[in-house]
PDB file of N, CA and C in Angstrom:
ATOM      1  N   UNK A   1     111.692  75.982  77.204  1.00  0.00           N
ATOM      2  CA  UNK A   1     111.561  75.999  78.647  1.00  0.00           C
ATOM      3  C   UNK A   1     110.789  77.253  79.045  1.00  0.00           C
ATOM      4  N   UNK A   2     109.644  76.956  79.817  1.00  0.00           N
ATOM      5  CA  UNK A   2     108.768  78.035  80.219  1.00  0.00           C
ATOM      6  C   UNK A   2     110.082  78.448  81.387  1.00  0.00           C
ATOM      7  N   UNK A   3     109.717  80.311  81.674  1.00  0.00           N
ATOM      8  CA  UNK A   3     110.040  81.108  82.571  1.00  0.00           C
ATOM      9  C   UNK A   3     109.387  81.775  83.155  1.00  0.00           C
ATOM     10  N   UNK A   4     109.053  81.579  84.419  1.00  0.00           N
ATOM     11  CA  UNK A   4     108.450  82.567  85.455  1.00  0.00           C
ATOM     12  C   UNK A   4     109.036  83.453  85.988  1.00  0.00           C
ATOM     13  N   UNK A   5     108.488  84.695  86.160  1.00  0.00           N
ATOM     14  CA  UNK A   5     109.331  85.084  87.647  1.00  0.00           C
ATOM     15  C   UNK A   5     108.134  85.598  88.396  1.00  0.00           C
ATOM     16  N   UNK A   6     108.895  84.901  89.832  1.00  0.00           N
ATOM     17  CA  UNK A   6     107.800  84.924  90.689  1.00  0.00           C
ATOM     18  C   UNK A   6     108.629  84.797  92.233  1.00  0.00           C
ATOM     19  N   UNK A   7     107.724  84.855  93.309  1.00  0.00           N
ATOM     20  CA  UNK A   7     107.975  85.519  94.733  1.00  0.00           C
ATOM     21  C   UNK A   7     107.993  84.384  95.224  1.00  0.00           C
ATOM     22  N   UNK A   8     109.506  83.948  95.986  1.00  0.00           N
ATOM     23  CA  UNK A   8     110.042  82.829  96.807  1.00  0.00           C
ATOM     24  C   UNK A   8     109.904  82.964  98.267  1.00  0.00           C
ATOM     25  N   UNK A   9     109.138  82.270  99.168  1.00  0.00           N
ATOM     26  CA  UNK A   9     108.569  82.989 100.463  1.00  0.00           C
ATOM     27  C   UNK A   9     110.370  82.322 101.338  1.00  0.00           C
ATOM     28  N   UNK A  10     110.235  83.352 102.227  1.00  0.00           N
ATOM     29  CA  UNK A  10     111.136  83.254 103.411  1.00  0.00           C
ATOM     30  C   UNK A  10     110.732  83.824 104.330  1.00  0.00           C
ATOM     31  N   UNK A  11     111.307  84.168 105.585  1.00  0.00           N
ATOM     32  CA  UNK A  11     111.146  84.628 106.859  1.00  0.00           C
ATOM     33  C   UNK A  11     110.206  83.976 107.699  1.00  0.00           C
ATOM     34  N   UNK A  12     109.776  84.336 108.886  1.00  0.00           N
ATOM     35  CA  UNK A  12     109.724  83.520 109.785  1.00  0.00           C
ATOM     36  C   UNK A  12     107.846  83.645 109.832  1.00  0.00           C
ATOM     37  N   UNK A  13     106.618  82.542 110.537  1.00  0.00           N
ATOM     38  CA  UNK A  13     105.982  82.669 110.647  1.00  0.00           C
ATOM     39  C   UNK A  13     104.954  83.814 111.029  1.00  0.00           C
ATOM     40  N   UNK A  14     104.324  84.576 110.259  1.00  0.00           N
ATOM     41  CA  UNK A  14     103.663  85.148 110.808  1.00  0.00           C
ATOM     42  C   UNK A  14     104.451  86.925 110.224  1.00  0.00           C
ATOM     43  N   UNK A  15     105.824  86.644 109.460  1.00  0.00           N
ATOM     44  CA  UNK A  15     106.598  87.613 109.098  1.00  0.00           C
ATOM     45  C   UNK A  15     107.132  86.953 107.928  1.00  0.00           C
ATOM     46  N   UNK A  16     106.179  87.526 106.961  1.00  0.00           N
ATOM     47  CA  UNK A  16     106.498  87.182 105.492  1.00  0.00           C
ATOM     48  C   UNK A  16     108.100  87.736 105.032  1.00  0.00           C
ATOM     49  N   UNK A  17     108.931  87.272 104.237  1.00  0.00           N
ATOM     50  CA  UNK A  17     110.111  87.941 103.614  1.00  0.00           C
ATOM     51  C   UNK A  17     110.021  87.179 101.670  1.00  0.00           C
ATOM     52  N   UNK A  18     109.289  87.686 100.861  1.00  0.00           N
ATOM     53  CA  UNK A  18     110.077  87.360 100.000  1.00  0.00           C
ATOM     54  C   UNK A  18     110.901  88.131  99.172  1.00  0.00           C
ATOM     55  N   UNK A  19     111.688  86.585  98.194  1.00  0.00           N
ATOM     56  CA  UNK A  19     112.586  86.860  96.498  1.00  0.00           C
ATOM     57  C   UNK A  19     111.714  87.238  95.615  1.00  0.00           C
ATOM     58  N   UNK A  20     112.473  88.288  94.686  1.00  0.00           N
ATOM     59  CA  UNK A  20     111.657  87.899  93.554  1.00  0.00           C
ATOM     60  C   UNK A  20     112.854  86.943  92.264  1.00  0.00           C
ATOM     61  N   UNK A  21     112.166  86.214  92.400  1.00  0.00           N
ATOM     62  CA  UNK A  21     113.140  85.331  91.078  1.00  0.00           C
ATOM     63  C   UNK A  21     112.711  84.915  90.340  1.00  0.00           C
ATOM     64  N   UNK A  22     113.801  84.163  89.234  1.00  0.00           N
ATOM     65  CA  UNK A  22     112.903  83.962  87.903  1.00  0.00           C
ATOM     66  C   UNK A  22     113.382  82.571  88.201  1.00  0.00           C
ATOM     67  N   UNK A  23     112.611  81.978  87.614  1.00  0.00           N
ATOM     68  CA  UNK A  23     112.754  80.095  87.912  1.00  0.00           C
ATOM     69  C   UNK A  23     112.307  79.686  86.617  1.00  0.00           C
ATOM     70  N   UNK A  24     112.477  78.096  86.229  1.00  0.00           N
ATOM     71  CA  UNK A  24     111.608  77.359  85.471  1.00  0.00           C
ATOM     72  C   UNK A  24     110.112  77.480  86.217  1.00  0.00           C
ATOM     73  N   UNK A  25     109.161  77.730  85.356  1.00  0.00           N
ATOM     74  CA  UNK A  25     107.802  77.209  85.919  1.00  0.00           C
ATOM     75  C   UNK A  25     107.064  76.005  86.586  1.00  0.00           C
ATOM     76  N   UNK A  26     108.437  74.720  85.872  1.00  0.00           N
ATOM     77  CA  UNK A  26     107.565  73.633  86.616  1.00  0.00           C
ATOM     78  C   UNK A  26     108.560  73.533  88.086  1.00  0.00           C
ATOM     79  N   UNK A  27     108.918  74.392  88.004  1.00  0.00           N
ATOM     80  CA  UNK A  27     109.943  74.062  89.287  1.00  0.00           C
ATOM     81  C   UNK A  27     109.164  74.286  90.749  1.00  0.00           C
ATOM     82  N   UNK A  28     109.058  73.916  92.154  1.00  0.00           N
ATOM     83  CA  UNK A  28     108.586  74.143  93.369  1.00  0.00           C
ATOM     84  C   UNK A  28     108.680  75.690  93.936  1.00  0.00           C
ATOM     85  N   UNK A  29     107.871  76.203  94.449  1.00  0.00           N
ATOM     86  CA  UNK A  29     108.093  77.361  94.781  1.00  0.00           C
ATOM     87  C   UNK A  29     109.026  77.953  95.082  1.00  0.00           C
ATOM     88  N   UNK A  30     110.097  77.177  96.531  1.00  0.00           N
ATOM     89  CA  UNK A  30     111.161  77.452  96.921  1.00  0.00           C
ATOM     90  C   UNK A  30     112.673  77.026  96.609  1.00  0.00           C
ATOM     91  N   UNK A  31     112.576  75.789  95.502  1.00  0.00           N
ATOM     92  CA  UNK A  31     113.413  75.670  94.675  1.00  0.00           C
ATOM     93  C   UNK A  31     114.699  76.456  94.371  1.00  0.00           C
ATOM     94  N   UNK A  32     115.467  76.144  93.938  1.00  0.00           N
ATOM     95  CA  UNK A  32     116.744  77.219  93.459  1.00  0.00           C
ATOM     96  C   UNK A  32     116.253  77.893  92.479  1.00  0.00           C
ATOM     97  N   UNK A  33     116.480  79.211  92.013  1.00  0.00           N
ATOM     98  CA  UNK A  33     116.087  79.807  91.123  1.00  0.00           C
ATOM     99  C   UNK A  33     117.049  79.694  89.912  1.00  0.00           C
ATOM    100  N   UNK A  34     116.772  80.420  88.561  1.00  0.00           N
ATOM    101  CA  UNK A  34     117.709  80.575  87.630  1.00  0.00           C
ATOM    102  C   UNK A  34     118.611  81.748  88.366  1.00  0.00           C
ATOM    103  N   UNK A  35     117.811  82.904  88.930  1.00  0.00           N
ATOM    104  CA  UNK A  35     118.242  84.331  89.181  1.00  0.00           C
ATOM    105  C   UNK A  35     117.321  84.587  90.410  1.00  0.00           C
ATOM    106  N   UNK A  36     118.077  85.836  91.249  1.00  0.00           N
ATOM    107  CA  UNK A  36     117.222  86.409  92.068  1.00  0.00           C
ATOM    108  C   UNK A  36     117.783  87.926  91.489  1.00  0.00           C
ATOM    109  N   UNK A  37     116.201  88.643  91.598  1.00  0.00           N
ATOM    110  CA  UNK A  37     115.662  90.066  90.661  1.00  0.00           C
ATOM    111  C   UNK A  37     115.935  90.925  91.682  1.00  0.00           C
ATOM    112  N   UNK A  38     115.593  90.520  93.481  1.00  0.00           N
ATOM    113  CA  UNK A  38     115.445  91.356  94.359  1.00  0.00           C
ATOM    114  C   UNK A  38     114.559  90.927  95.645  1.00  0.00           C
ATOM    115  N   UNK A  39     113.992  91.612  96.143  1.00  0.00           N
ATOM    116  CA  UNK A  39     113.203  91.300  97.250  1.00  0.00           C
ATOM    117  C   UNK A  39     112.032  92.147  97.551  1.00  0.00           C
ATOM    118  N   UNK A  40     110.765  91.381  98.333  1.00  0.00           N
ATOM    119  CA  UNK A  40     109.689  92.164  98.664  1.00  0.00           C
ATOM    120  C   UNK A  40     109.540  91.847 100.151  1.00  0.00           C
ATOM    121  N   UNK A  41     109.369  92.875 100.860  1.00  0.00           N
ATOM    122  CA  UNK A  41     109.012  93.249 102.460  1.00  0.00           C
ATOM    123  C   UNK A  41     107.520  93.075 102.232  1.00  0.00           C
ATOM    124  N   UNK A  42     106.133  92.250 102.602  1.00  0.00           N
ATOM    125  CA  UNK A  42     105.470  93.205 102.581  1.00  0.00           C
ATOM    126  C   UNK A  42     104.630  94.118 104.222  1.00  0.00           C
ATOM    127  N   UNK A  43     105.187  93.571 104.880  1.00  0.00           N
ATOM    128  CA  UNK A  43     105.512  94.146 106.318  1.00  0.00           C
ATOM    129  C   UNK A  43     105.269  95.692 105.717  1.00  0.00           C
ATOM    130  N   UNK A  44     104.417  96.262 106.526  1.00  0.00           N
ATOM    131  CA  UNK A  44     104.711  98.065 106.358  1.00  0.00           C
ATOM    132  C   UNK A  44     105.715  98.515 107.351  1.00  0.00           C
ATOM    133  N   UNK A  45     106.098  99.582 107.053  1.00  0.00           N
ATOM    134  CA  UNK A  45     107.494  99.704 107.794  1.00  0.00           C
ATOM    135  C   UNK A  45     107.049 101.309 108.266  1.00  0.00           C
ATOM    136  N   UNK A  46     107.178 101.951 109.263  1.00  0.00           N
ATOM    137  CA  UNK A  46     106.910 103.107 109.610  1.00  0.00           C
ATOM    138  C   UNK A  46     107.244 104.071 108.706  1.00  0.00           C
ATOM    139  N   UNK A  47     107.044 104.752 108.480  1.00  0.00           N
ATOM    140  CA  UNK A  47     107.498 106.297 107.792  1.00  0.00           C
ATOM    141  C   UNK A  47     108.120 107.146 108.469  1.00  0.00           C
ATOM    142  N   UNK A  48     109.778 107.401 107.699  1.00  0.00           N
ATOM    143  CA  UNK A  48     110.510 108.307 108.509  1.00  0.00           C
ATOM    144  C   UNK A  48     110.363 109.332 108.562  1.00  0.00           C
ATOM    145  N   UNK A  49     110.587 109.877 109.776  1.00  0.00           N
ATOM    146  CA  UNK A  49     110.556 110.773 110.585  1.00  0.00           C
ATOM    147  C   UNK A  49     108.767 111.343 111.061  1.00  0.00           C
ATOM    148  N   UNK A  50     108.417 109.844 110.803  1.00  0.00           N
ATOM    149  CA  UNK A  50     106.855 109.901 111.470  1.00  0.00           C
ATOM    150  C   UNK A  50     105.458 110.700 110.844  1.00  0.00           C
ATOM    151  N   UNK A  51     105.863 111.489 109.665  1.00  0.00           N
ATOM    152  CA  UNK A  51     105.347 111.825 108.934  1.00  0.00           C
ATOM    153  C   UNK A  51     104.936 110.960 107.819  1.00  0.00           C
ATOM    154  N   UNK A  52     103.762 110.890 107.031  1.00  0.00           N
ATOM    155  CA  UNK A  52     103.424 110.098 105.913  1.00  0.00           C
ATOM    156  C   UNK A  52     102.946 108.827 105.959  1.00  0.00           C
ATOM    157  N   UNK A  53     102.580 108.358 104.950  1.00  0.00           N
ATOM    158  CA  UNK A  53     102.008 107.052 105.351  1.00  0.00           C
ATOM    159  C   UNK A  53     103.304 105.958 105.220  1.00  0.00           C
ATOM    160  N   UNK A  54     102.858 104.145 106.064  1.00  0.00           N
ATOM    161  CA  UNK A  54     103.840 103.390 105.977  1.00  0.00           C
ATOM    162  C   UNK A  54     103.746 102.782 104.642  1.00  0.00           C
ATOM    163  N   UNK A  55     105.086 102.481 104.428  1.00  0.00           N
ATOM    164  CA  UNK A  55     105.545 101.412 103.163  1.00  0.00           C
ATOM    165  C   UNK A  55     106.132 100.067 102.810  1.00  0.00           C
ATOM    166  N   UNK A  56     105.671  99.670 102.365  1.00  0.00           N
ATOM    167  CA  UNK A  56     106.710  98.496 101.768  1.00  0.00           C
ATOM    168  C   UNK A  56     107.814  98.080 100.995  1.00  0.00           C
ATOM    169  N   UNK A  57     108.428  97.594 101.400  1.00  0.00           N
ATOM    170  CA  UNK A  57     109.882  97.704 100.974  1.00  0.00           C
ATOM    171  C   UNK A  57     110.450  96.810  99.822  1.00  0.00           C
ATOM    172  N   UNK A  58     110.493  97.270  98.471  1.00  0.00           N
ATOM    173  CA  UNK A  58     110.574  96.599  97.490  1.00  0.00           C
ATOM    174  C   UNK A  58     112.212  96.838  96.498  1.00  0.00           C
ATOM    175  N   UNK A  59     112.842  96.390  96.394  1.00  0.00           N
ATOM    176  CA  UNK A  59     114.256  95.936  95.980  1.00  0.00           C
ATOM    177  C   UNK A  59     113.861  95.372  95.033  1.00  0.00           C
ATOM    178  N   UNK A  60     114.825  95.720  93.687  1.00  0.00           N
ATOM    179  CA  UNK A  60     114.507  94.970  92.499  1.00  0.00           C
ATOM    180  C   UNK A  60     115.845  95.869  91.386  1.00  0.00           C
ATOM    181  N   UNK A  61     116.728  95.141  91.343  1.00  0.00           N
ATOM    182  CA  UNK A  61     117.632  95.149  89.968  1.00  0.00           C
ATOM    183  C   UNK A  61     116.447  95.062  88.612  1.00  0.00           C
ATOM    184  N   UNK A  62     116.092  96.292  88.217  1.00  0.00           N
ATOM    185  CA  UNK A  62     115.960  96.837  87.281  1.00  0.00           C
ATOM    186  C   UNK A  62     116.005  96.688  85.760  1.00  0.00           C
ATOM    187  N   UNK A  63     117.331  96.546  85.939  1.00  0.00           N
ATOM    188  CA  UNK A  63     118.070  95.954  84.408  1.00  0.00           C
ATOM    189  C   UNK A  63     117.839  94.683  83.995  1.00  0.00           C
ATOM    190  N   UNK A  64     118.133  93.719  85.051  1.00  0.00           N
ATOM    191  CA  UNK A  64     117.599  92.226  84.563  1.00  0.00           C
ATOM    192  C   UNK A  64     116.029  92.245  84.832  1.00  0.00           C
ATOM    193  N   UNK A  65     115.584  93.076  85.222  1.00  0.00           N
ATOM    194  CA  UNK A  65     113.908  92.349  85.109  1.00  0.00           C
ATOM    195  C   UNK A  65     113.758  92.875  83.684  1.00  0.00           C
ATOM    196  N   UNK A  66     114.190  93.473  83.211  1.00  0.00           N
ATOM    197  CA  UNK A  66     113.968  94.230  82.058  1.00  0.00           C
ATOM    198  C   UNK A  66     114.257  93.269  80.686  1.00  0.00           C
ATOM    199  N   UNK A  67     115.273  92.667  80.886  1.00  0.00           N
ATOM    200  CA  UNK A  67     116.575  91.184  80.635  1.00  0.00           C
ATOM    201  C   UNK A  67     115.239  90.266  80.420  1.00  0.00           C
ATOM    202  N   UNK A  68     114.599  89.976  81.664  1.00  0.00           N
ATOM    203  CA  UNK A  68     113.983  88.862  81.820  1.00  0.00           C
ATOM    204  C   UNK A  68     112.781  88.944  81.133  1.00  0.00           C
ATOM    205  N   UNK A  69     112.333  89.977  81.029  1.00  0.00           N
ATOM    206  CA  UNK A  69     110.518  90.219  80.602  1.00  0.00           C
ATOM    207  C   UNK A  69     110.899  90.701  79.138  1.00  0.00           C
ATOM    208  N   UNK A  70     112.179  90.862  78.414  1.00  0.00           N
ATOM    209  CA  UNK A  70     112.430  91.036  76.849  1.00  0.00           C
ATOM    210  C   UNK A  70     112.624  89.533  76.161  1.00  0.00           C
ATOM    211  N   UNK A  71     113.343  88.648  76.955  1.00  0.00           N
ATOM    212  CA  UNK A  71     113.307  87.371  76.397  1.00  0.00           C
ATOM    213  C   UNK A  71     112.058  86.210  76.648  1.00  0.00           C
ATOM    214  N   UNK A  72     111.349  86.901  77.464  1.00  0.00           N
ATOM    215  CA  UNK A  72     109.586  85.694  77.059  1.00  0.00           C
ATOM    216  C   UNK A  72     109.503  85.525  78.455  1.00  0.00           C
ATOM    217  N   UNK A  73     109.875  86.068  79.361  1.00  0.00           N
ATOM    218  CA  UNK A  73     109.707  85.558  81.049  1.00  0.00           C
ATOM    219  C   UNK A  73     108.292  85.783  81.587  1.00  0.00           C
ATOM    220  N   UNK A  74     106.987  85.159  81.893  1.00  0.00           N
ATOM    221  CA  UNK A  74     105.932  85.340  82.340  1.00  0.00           C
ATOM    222  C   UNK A  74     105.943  85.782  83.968  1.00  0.00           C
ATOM    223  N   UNK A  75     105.356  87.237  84.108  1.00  0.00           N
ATOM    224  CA  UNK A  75     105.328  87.434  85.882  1.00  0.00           C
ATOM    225  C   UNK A  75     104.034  86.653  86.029  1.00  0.00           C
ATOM    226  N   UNK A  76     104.630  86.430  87.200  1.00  0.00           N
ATOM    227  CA  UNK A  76     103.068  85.907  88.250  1.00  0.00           C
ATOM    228  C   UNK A  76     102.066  86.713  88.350  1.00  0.00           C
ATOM    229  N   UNK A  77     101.021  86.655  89.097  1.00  0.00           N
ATOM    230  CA  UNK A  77     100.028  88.072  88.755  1.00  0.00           C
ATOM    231  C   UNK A  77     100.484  88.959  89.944  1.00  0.00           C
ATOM    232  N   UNK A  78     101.016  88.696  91.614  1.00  0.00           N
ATOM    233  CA  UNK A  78     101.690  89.550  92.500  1.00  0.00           C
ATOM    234  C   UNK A  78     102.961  90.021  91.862  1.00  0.00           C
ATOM    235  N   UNK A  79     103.794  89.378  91.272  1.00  0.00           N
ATOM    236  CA  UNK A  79     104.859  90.119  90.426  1.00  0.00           C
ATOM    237  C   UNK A  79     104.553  91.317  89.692  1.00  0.00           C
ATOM    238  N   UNK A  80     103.713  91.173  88.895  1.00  0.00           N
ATOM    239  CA  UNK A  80     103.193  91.798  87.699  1.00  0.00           C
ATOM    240  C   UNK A  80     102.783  93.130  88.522  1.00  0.00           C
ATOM    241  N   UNK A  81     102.114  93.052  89.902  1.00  0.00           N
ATOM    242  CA  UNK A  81     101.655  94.323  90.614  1.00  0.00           C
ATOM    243  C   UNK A  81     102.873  94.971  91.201  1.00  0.00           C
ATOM    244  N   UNK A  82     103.749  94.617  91.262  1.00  0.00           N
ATOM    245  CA  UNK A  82     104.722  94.978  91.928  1.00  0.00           C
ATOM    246  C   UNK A  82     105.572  95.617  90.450  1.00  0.00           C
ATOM    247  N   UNK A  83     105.872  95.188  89.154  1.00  0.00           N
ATOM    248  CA  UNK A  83     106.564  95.374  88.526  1.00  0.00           C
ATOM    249  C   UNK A  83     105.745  96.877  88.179  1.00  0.00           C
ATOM    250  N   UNK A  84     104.605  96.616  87.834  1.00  0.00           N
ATOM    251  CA  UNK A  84     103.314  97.859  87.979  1.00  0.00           C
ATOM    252  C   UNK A  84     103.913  98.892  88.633  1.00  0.00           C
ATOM    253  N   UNK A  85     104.313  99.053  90.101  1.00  0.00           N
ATOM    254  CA  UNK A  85     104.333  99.812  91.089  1.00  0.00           C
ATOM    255  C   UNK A  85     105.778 100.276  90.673  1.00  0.00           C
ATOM    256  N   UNK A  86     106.512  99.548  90.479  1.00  0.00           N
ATOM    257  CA  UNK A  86     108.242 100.155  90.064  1.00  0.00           C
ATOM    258  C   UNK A  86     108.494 101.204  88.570  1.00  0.00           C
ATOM    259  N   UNK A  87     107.148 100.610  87.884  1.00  0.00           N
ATOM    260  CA  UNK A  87     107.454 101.180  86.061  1.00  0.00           C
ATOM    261  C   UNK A  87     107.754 100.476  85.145  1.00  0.00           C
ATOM    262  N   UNK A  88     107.859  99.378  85.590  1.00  0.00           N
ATOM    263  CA  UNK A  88     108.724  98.697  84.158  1.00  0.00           C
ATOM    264  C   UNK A  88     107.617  98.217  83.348  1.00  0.00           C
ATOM    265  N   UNK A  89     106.072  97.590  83.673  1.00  0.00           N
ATOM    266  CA  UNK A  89     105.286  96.990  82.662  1.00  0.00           C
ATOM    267  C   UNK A  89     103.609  98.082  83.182  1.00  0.00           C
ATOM    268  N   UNK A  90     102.762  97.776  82.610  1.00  0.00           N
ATOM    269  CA  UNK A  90     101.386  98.500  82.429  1.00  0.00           C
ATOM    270  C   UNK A  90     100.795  97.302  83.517  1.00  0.00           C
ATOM    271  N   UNK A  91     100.042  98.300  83.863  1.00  0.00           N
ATOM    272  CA  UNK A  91      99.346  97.565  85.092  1.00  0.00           C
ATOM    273  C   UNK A  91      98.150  96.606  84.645  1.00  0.00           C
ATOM    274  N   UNK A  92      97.885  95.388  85.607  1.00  0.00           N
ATOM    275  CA  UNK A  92      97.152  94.361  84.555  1.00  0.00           C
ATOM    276  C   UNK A  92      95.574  95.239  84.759  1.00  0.00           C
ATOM    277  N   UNK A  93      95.374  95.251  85.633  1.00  0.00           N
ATOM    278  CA  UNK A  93      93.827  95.661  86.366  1.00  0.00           C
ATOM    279  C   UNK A  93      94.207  97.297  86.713  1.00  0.00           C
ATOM    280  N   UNK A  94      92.946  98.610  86.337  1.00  0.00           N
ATOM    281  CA  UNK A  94      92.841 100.013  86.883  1.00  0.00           C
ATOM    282  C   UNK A  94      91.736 100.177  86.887  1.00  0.00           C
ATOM    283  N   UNK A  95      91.686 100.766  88.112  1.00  0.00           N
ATOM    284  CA  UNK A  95      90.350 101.264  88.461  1.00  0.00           C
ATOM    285  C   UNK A  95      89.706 102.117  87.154  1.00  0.00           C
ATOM    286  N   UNK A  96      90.768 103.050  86.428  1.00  0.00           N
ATOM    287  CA  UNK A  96      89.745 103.907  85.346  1.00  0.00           C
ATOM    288  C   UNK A  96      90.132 103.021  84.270  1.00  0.00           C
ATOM    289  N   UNK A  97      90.364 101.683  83.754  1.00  0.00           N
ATOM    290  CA  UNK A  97      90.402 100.712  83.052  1.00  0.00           C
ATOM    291  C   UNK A  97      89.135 100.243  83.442  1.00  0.00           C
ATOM    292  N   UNK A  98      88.631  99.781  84.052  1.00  0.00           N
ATOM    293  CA  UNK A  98      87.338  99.111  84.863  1.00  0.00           C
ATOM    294  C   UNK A  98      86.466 100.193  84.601  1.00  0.00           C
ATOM    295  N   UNK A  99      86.214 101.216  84.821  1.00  0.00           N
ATOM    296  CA  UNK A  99      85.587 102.443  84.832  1.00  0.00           C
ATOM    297  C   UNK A  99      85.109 102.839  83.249  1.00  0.00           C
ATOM    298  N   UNK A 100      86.418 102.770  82.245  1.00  0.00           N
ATOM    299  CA  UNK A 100      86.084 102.958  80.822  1.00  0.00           C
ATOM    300  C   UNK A 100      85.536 101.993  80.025  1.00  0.00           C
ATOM    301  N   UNK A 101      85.337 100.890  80.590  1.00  0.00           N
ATOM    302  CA  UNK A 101      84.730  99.110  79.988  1.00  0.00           C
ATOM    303  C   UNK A 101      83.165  99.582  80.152  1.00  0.00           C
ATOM    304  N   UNK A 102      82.551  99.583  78.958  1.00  0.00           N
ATOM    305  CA  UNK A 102      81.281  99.625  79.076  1.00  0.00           C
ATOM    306  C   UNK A 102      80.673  98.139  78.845  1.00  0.00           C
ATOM    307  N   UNK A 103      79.509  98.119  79.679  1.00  0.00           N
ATOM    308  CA  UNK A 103      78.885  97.305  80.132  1.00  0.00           C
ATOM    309  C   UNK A 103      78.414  96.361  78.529  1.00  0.00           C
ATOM    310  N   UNK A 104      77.998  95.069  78.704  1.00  0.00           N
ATOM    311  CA  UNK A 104      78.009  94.527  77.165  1.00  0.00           C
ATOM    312  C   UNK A 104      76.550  94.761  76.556  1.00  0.00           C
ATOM    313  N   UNK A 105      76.097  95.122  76.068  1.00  0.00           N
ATOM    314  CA  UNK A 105      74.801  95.035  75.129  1.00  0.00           C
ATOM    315  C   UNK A 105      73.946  94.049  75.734  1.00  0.00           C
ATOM    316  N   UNK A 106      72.912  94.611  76.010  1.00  0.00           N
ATOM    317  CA  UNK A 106      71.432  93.630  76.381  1.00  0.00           C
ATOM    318  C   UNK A 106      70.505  93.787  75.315  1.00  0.00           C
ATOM    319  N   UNK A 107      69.337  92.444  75.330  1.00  0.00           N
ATOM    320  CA  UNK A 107      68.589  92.337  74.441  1.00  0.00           C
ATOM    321  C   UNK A 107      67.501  93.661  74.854  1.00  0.00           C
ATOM    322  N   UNK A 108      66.898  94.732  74.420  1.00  0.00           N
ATOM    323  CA  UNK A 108      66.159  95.174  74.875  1.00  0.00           C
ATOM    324  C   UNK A 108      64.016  95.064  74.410  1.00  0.00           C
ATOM    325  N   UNK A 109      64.923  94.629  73.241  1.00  0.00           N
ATOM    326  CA  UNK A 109      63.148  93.601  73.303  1.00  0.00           C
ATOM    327  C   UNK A 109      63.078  92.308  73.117  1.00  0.00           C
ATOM    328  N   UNK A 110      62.792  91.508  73.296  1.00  0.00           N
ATOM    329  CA  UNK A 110      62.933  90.230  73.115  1.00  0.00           C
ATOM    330  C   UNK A 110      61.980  90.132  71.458  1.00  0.00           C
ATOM    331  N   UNK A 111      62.883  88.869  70.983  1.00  0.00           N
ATOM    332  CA  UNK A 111      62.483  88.013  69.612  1.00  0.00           C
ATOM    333  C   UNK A 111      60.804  87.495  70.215  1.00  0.00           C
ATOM    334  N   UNK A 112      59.904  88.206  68.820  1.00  0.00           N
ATOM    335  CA  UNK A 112      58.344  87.952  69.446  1.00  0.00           C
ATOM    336  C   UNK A 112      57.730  86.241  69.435  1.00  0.00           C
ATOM    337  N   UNK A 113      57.367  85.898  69.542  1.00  0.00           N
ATOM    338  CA  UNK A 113      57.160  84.833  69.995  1.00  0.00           C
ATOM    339  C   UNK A 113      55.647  84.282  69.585  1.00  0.00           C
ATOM    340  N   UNK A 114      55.437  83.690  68.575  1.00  0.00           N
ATOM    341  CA  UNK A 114      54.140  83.011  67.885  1.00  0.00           C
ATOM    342  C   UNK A 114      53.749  82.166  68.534  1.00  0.00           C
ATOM    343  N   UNK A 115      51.771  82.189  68.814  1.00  0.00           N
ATOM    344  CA  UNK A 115      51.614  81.443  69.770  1.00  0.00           C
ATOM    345  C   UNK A 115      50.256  80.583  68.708  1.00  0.00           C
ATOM    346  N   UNK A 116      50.491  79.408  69.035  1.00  0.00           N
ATOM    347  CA  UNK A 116      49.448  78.693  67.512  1.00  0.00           C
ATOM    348  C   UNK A 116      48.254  78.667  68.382  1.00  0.00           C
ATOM    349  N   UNK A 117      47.138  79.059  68.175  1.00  0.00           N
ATOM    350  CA  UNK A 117      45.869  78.769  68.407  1.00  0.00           C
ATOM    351  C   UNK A 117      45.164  77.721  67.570  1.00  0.00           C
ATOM    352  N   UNK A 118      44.687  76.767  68.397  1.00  0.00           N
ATOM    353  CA  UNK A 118      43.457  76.007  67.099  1.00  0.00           C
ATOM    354  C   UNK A 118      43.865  74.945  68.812  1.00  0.00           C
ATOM    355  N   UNK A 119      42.727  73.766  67.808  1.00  0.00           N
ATOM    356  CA  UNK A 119      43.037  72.618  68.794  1.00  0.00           C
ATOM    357  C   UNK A 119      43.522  71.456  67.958  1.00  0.00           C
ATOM    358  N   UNK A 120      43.423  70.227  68.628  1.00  0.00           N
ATOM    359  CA  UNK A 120      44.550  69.568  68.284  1.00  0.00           C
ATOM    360  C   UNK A 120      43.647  68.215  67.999  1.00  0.00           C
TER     361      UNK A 120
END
C-alpha cells in the first residue's frame, strides 16, 4: 500500500486552513486519513508585538512525521517544503543547489561535414 502524506484543505473560501496527513495515495484528497501530523495556516499572521516580518503558522508532531517518512511514506512536493522549513528532511530545490549545477556541455565545433563535388 502506497503512503502519502499530504495537505487536506479546510476552512472557508477565500481562507485556506489545512491538515497535514498521511493517507493511502489512491485515496481523495479530503478523505479520512490514516493519521493527522498537524496543521498549516498559510494565511500570514501579523508579527508580535509589530516588529518583524509576518508568518505562517505551521503545527506538526514531529515524532510521527519522523514514524512516517522512516517506514516508506512519500511527501507531496508542498509537504516536502514545509517538512524542509521544520528540519526533518533536505530541501528538494536551493537556490545555491541551482547555483552549483553547471550548465551541460555544448558541442563547440561541430562534426565537419564532406561535401561531394562532381556531377551526376
Amino acid at each position: 500500500m502506497a503512503v502519502k502524506i499530504r495537505l487536506a484543505r479546510f476552512g472557508k473560501t477565500n481562507a485556506p486552513f489545512y491538515n497535514i496527513v498521511v493517507a493511502n495515495a489512491r485515496t481523495a484528497r479530503n478523505s479520512k486519513p490514516l493519521e493527522v501530523l498537524g496543521t498549516y495556516d498559510p494565511i500570514p499572521k501579523p508579527p508580535p508585538f509589530g516588529q518583524g516580518k509576518p508568518f505562517k503558522d505551521i503545527k506538526l508532531d514531529t515524532v510521527r512525521a519522523k514514524y512516517w517518512l522512516g517506514v516508506g511514506a512519500q511527501p507531496s512536493d508542498p509537504v516536502w517544503r514545509l517538512l524542509a522549513m521544520v528540519g526533518l528532511i533536505e530541501p528538494k530545490y536551493s537556490i545555491i543547489q541551482a547555483q552549483q549545477q553547471k550548465p551541460k556541455p555544448t558541442l563547440t565545433s561541430p562534426r565537419p561535414v564532406e561535401i561531394a563535388s562532381g556531377s551526376a
